[in-house]
Protein backbone atom coordinates (compact mmCIF):
# COMPACT_ATOMS: atom_id res chain seq x y z
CA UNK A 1 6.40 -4.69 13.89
CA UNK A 2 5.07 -6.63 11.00
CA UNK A 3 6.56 -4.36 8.45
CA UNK A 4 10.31 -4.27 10.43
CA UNK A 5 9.94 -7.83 9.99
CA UNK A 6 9.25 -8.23 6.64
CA UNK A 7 12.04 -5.37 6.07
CA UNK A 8 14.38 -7.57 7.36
CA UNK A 9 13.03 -10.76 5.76
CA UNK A 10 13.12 -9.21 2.70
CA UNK A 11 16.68 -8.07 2.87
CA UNK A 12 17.64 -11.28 3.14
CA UNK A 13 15.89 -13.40 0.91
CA UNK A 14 16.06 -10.96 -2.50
CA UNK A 15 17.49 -13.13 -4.97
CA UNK A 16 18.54 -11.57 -8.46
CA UNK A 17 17.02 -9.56 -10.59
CA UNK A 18 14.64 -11.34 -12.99
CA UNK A 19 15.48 -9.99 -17.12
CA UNK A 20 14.33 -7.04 -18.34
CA UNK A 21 11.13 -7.17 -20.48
CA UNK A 22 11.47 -6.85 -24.47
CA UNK A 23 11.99 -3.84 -25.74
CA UNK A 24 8.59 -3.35 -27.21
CA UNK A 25 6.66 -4.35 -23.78
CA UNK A 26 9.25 -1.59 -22.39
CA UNK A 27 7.46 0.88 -25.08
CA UNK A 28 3.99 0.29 -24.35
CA UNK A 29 5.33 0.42 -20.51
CA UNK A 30 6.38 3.62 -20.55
CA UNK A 31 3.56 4.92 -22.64
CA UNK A 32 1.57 4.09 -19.48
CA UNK A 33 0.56 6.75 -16.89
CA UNK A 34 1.31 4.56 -14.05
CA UNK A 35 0.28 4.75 -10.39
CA UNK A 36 1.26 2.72 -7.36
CA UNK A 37 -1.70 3.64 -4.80
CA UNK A 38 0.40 2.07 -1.29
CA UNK A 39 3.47 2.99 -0.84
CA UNK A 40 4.88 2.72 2.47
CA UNK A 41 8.08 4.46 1.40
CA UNK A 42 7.69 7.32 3.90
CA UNK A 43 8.59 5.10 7.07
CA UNK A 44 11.80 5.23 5.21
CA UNK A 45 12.68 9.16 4.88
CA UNK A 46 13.93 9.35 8.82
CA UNK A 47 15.94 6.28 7.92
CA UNK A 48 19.55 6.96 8.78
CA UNK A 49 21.65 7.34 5.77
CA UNK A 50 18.64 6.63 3.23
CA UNK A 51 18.58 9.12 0.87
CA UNK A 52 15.42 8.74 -1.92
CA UNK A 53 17.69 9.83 -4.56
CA UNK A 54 20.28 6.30 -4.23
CA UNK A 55 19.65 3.50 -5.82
CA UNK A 56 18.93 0.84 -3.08
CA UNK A 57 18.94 -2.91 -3.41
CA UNK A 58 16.58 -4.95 -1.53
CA UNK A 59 18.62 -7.45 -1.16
CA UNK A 60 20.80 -5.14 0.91
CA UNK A 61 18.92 -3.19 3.10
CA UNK A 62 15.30 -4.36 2.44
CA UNK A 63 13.62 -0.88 0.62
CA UNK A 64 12.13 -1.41 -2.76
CA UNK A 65 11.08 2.23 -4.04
CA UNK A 66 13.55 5.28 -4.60
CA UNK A 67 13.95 7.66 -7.49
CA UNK A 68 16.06 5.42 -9.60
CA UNK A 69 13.90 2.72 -9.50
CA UNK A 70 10.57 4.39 -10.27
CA UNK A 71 12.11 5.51 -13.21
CA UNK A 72 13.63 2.22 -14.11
CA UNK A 73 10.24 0.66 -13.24
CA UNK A 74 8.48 3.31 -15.30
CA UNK A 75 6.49 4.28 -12.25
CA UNK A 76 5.17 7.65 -12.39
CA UNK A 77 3.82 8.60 -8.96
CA UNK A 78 1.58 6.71 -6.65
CA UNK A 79 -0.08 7.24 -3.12
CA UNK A 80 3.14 7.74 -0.34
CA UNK A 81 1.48 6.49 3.29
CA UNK A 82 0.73 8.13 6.19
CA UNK A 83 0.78 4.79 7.92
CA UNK A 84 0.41 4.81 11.99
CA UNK A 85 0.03 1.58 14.16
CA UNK A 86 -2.46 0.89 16.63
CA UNK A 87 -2.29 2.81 19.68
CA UNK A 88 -3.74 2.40 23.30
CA UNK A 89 -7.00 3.75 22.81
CA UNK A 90 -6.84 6.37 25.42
CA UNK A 91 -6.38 9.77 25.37
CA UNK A 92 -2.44 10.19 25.49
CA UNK A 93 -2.34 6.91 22.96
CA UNK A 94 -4.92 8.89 20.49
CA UNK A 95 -2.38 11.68 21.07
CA UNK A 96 0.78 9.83 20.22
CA UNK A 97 -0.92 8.63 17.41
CA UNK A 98 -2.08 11.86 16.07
CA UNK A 99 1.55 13.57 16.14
CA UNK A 100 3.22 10.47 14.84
CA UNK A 101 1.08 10.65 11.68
CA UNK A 102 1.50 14.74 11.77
CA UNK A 103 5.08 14.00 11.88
CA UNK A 104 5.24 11.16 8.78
CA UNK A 105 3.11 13.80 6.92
CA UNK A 106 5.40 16.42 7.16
CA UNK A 107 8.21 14.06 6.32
CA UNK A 108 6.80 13.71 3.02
CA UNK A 109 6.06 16.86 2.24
CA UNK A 110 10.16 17.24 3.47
CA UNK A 111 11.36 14.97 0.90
CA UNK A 112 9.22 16.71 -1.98
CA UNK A 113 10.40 20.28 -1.23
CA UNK A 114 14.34 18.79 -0.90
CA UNK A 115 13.71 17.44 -5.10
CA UNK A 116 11.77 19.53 -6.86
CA UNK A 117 13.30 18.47 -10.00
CA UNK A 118 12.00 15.14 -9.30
CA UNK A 119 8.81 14.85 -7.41
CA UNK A 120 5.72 17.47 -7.06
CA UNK A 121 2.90 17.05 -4.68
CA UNK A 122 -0.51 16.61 -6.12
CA UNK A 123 -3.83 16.75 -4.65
CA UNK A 124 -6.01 16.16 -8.21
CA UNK A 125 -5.76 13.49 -10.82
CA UNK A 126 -5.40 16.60 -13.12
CA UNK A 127 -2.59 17.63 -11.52
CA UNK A 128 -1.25 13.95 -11.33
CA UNK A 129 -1.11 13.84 -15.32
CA UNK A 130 0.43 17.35 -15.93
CA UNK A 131 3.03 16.05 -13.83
CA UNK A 132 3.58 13.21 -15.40
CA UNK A 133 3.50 14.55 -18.60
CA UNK A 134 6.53 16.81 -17.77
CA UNK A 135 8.52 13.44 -16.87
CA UNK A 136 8.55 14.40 -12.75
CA UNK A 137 6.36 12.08 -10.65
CA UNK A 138 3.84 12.89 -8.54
CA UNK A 139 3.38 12.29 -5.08
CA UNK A 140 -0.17 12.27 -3.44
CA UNK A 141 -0.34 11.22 0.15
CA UNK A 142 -3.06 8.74 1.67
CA UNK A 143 -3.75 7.64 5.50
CA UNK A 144 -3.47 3.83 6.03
CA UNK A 145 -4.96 3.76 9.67
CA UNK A 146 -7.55 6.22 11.70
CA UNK A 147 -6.35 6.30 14.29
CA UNK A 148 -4.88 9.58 14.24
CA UNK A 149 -7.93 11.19 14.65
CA UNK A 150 -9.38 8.29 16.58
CA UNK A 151 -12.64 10.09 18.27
CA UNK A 152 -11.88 13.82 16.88
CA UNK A 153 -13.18 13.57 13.24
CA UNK A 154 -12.33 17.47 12.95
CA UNK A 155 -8.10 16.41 12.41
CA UNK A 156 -9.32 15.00 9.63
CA UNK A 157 -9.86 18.67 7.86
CA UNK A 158 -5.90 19.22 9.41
CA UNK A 159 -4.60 16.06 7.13
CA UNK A 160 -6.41 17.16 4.11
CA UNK A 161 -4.61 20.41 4.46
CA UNK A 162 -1.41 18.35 4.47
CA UNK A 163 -2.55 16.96 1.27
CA UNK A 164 -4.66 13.84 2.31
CA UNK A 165 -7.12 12.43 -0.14
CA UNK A 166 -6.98 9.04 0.84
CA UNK A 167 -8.17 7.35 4.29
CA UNK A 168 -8.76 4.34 5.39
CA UNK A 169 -10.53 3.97 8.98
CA UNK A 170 -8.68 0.57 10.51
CA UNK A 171 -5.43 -1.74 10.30
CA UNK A 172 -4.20 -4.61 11.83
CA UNK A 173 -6.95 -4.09 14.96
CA UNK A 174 -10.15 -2.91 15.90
CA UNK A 175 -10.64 0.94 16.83
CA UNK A 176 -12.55 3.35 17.29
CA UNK A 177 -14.11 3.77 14.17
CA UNK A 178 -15.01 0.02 12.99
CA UNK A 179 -13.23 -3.45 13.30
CA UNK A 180 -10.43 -4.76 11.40
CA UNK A 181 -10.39 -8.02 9.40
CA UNK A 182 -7.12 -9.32 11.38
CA UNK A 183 -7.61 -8.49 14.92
CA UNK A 184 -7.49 -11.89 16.65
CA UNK A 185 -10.26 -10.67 19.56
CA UNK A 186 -12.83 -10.40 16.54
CA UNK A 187 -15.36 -8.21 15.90
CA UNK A 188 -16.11 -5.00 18.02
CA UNK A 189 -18.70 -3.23 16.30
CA UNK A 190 -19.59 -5.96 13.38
CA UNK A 191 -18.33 -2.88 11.26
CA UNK A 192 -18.46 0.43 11.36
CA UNK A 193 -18.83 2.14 14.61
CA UNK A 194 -21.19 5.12 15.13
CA UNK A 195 -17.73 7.28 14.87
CA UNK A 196 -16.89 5.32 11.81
CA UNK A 197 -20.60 5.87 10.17
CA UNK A 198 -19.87 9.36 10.70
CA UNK A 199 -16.04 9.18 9.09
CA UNK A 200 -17.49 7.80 5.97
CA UNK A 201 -20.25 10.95 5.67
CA UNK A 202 -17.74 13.72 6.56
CA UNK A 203 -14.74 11.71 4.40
CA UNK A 204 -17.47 11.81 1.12
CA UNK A 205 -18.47 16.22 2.19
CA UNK A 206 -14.76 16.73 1.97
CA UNK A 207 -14.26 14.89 -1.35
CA UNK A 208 -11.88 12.44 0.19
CA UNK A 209 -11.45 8.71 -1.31
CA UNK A 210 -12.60 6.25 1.46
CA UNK A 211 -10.06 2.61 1.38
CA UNK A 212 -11.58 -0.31 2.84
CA UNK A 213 -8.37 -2.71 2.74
CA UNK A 214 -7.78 -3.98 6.13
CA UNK A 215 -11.04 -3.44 7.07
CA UNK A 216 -13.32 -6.61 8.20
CA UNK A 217 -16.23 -7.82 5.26
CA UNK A 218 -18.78 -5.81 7.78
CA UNK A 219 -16.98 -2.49 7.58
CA UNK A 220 -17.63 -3.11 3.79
CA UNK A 221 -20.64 -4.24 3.63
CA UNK A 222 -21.90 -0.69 5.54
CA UNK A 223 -19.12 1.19 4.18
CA UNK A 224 -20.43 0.26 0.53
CA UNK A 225 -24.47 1.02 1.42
CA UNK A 226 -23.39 4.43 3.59
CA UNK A 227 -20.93 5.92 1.15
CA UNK A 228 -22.56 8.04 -1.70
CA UNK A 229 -18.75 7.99 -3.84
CA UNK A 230 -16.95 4.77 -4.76
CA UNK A 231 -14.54 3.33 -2.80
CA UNK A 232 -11.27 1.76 -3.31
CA UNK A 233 -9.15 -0.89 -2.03
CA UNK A 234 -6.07 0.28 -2.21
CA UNK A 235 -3.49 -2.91 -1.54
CA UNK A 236 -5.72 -5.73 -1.44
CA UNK A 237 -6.37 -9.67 -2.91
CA UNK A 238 -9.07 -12.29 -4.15
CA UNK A 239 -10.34 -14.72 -1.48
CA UNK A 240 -11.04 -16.98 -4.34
CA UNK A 241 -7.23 -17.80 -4.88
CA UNK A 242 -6.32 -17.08 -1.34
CA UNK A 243 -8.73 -17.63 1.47
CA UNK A 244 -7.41 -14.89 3.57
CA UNK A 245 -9.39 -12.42 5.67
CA UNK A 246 -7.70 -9.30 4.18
CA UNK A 247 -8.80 -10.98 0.57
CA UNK A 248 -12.55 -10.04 -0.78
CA UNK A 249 -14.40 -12.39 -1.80
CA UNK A 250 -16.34 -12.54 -5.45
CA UNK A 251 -19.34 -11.84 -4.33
CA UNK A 252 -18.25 -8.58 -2.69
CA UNK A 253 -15.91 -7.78 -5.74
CA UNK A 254 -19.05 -8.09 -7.50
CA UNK A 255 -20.70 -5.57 -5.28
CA UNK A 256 -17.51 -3.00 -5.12
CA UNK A 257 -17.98 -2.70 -8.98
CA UNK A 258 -21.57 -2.35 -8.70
CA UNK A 259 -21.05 0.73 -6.96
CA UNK A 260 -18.06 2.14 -9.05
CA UNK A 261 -15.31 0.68 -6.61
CA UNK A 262 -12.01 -0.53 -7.54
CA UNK A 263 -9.76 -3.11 -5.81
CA UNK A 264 -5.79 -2.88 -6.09
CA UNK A 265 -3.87 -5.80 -6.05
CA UNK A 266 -1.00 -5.95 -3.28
CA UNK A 267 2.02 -8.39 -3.04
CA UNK A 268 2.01 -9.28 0.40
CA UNK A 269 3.22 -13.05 0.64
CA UNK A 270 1.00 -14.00 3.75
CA UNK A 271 -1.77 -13.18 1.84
CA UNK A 272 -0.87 -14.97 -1.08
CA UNK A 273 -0.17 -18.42 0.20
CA UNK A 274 -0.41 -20.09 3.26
CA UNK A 275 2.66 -19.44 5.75
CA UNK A 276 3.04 -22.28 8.54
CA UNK A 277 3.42 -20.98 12.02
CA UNK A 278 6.70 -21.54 13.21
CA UNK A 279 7.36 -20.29 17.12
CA UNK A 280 11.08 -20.79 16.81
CA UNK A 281 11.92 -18.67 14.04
CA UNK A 282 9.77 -16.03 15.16
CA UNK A 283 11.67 -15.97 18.59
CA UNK A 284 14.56 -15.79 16.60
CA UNK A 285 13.31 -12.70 14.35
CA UNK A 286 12.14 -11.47 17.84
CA UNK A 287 15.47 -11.34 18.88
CA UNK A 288 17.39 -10.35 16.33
CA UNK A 289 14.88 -6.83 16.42
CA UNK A 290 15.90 -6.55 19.77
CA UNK A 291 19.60 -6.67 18.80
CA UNK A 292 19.79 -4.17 16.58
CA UNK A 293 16.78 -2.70 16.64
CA UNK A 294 13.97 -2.26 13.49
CA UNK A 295 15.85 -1.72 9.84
CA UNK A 296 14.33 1.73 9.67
CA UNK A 297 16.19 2.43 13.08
CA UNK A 298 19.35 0.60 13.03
CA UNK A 299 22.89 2.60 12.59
CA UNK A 300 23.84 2.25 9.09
CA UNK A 301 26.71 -0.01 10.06
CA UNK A 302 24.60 -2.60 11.73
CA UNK A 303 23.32 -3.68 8.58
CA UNK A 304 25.89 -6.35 7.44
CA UNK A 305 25.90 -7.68 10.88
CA UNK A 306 22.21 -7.96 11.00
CA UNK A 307 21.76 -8.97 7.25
CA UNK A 308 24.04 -11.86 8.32
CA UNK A 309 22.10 -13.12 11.46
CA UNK A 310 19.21 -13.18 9.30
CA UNK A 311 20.47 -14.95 6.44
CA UNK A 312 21.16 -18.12 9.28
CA UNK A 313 17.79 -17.68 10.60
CA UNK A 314 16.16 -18.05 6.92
CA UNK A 315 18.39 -20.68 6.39
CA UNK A 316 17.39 -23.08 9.73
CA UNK A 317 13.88 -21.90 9.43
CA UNK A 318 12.49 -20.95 6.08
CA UNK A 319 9.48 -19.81 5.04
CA UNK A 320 7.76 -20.68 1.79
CA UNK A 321 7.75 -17.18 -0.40
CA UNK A 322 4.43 -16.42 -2.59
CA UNK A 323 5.93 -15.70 -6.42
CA UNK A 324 4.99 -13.16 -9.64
CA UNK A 325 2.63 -15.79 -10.62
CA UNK A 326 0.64 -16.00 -7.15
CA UNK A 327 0.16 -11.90 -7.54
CA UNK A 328 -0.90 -12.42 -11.36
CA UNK A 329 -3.63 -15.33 -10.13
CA UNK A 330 -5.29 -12.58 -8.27
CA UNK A 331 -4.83 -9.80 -10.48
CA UNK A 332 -6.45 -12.06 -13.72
CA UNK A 333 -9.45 -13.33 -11.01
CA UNK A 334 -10.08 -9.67 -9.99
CA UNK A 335 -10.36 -8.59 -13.54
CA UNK A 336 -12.35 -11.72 -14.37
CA UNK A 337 -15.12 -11.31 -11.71
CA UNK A 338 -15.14 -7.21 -11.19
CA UNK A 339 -14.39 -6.18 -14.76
CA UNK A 340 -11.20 -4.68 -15.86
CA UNK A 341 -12.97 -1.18 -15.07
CA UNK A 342 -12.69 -2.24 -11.74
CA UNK A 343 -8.90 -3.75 -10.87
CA UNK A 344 -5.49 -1.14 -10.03
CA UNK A 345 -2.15 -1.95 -8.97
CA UNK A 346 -0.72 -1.59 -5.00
CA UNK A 347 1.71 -4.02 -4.23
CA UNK A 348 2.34 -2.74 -0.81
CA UNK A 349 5.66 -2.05 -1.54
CA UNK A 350 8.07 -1.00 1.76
CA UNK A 351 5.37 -2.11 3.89
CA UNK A 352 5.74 -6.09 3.37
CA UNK A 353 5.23 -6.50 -0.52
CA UNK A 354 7.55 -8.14 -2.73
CA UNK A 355 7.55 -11.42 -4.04
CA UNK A 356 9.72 -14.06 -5.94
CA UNK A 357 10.66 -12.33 -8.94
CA UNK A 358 8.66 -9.02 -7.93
CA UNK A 359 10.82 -8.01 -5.18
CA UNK A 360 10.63 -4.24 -5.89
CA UNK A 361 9.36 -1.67 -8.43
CA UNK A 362 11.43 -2.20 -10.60
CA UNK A 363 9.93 -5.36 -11.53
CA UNK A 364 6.72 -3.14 -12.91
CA UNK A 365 6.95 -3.78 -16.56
CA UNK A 366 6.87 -7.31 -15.78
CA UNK A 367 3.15 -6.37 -14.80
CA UNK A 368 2.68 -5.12 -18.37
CA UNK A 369 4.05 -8.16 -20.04
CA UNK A 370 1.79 -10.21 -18.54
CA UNK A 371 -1.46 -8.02 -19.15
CA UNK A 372 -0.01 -7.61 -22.81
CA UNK A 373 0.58 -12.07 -23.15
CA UNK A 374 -3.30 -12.05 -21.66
CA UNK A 375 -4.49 -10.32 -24.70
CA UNK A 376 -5.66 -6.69 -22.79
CA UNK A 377 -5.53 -3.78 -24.90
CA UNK A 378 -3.43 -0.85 -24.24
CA UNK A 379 -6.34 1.10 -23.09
CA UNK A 380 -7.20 -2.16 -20.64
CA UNK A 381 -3.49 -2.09 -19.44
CA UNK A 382 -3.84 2.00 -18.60
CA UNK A 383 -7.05 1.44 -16.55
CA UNK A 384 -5.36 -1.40 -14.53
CA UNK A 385 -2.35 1.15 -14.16
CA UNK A 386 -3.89 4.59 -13.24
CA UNK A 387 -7.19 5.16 -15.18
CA UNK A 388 -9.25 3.11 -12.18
CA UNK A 389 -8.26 4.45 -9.43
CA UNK A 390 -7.32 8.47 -11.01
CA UNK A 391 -11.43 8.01 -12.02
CA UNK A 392 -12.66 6.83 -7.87
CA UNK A 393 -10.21 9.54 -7.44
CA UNK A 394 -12.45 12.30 -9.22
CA UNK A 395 -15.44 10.54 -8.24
CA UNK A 396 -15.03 11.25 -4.33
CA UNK A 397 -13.71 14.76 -5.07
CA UNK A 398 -16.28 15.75 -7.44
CA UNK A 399 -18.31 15.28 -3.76
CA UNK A 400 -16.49 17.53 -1.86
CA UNK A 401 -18.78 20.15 -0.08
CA UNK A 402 -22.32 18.77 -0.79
């Protein structure tokens, strides 16, 4: 629901463009290996009449990645989501969940084989750079949510075979595996469960990279002692500038490099500034989705109508919109307390990111600019971009079977 909503949101507040950086940023841009490691992109490939390969506008119909703009954001590849929402945790809800994320896997394995020319599947950071190096972009796939395999820890040997390297055990709630930092009951477990203990030991013998984000501060704090690789976090922020409980705070940043981990900085507005709560407009937002049902649903035709309701309801109730400067405050203060060894880029694009003048990825070399004005080298900017996360990557993997 929360990700429908900020589709919608998003298609309606957009405003233009920002400029295009200088031509020399562009250069150093583009000499970049460059890796987005959340990208919800995938709940878009059912989508009726979305086609990857069309230049979309989010100011139209609310998506912010596609082919044409990962080139014109010089983004080489990144992590594409197998994301799956909470479920009833019983057995026909574990099984719902299960074939929903079997499904979105499949999906993006779908959209690779249908443009070859353009995208490759990669399960290696090795395999991520010859890729890139031949100008296609890669496409690894991660698993925001465990629920899929809920309390059968063997699926997750049948989503590595689909290509998973990436897991993270919770969301938005608590489940079986550990609690989440957002679910408003609290804590379950205070962290990991035993089921979750165990996902951690079996995710580090198959050589899989464990992400905390979403996950509550306990889940990290046992998730950090238990696991023998680093871990990542893969769309996450700084409490520091944000107090948020999604956001880490600096002493834990401190302990996530300690141990090799990396954080990735994500572009969600409600965890960038502080958004009132306002009943009305979110009956109105509630009704609009049952009008014409979630963006990722709705008849192609529906969309002016809809994009037109919304507009009025943004207009009688708005809501303040986090900027390019909030998302640089936490990317400098990440770098500034972990280390730059330590800080990646996942925006948490088509799943709720975008901001004021970094509405889609597009906007990437603007991410550059700024690293460049700070004084970071290019070899600083390429960690930040890829080298981080592509070195957690082979970390975990380097683990698999022992």
């Amino acid at each position: 629901m929360r990700a429908l909503i900020a589709l919608l949101f998003a298609a309606a507040a957009a405003p233009a463009l920002s400029a295009p950086v200088p031509a020399k940023v562009r250069a150093v841009h583009e000499r970049m290996l460059t890796i987005d490691t959340h990208l919800d992109t995938p709940a878009n490939f059912a989508r009726p009449g979305w086609d990857i390969m069309q230049r979309h506008d989010v100011a139209k119909d609310g998506s912010q990645v596609d082919y044409p703009r990962m080139v014109e954001g010089g983004l080489d590849g990144g992590l594409f989501a197998v994301y799956t929402a909470q479920n009833a945790r019983t057995p026909e809800g574990r099984a719902q969940a299960r074939d929903a994320a079997l499904k979105r896997a499949v999906e993006i394995h779908e959209m690779v084989a249908a443009h070859p020319q353009q995208f490759v599947m990669v399960t290696t950071p090795d395999e991520a750079r010859k890729v890139a190096a031949s100008g296609k972009r890669f496409v690894f796939v991660s698993m925001e949510n465990g629920v899929p395999f809920g309390q059968d820890l063997t699926l997750m040997k049948t989503f590595y075979d689909l290509g998973v390297r990436v897991m993270s055990p919770v969301h938005f709630l608590n489940n079986d595996l550990g609690d989440s930092s957002t679910d408003p009951k609290g804590p379950e477990w205070h962290g990991l469960s035993p089921i979750g203990k165990a996902f951690v030991a079996r995710a580090n013998a198959m050589g899989i990279l464990i992400d905390q984000s979403h996950a509550s501060d306990e889940v990290f704090d046992q998730m950090l002692a238990l696991s023998k690789a680093p871990i990542i976090l893969t769309h996450s922020g700084c409490k520091a500038i944000y107090d948020h409980p999604r956001n880490l705070d600096d002493a834990r940043l401190k302990a996530l490099a300690a141990k090799g981990g990396v954080i990735q900085i994500n572009a969600y507005n409600a965890y960038m500034i502080d958004i009132p709560k306002n009943p009305e407009r979110d009956a109105a937002m509630a009704a609009l989705q049952a009008k014409y049902g979630g963006a990722r649903q709705r008849a192609p035709g529906d969309e002016a109508a809809a994009a037109a309701e919304l507009k009025a309801i943004n207009a009688k109730y708005p809501v303040p919109r986090a900027t390019f400067d909030d998302f640089l405050k936490h990317l400098f203060h990440a770098i500034e307390v972990a280390g730059i060894d330590h800080v990646g880029i996942g925006p948490d694009m088509d799943g709720g990111g975008g901001l004021v003048g970094f509405e889609d990825i597009a906007s990437y070399p603007k991410v550059t600019e700024a690293l460049l004005a700070k004084g970071y080298s290019e070899a600083d900017i390429q960690k930040v971009w890829s080298g981080n996360a592509l070195r957690v990557m082979a970390q975990a993997q380097a683990l698999r079977g022992s």
